[in-house]
Protein backbone atom coordinates (compact mmCIF):
# COMPACT_ATOMS: atom_id res chain seq x y z
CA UNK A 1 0.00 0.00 0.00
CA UNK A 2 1.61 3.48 -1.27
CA UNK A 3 1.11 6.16 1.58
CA UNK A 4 0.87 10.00 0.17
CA UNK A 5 2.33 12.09 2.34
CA UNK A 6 2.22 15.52 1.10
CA UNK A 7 0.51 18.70 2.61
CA UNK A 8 -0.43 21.42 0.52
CA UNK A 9 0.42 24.90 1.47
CA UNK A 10 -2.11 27.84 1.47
CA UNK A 11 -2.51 30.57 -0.93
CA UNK A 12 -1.25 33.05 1.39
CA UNK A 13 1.52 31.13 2.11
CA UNK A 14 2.52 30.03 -1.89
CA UNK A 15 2.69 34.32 -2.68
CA UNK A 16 5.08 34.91 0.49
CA UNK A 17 7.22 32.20 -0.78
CA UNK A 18 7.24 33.80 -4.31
CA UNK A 19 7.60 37.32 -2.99
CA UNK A 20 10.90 36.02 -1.27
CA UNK A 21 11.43 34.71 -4.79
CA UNK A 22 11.98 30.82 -3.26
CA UNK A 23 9.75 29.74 -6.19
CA UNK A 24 9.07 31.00 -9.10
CA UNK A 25 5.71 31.66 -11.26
CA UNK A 26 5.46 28.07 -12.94
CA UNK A 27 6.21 25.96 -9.22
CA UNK A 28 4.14 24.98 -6.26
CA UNK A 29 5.41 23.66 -3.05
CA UNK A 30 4.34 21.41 -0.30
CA UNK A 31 5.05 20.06 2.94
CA UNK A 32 6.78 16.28 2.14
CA UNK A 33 7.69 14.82 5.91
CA UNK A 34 9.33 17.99 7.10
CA UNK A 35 10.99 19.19 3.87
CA UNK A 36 9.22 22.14 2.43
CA UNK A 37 9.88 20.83 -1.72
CA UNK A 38 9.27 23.28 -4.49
CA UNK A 39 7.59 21.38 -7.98
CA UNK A 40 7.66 23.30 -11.57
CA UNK A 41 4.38 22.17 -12.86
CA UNK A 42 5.40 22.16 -16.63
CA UNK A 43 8.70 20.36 -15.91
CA UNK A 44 7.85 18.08 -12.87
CA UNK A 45 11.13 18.81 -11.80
CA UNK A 46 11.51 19.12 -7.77
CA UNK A 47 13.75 20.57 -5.40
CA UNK A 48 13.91 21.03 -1.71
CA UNK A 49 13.85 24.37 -0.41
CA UNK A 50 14.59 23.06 3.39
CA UNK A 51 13.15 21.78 6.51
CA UNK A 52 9.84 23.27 6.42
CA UNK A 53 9.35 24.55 10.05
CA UNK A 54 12.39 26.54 9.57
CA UNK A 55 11.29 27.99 6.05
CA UNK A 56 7.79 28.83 6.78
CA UNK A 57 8.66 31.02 9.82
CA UNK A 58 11.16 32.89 8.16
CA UNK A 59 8.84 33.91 5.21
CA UNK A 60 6.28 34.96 8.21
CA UNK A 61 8.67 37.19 9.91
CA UNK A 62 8.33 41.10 8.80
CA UNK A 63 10.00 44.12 9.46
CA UNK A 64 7.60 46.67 11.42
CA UNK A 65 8.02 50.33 11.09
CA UNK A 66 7.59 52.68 14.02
């Protein structure tokens, strides 16, 4: 029995990643395990961007002006 186990990211959370340029216009990502993995959808090429914990907080974290 083959076991997906891949969680998809939200919306929100696919623009910060391209905003931060980490992927690009033609990839997704998603959580695989705990490795945040970038896909190119015409290519099905993949790539791992890092441990996804670490990733996702850093694209959360903004600079506030005061």
């Amino acid at each position: 029995m083959l076991f997906d186990n891949k969680q998809n990211l939200r919306a929100d959370q696919l623009n910060e990643l391209r905003a931060q340029k980490l992927i690009n216009d033609t990839e997704f990502a998603y959580i695989a395990g705990d490795l945040l993995v970038a896909e190119n959808v015409t290519t099905s090429e993949k790539r791992v961007l890092g441990k996804a914990r670490e990733v996702l907080l850093e694209s959360q974290k903004r600079v506030l002006k005061g």
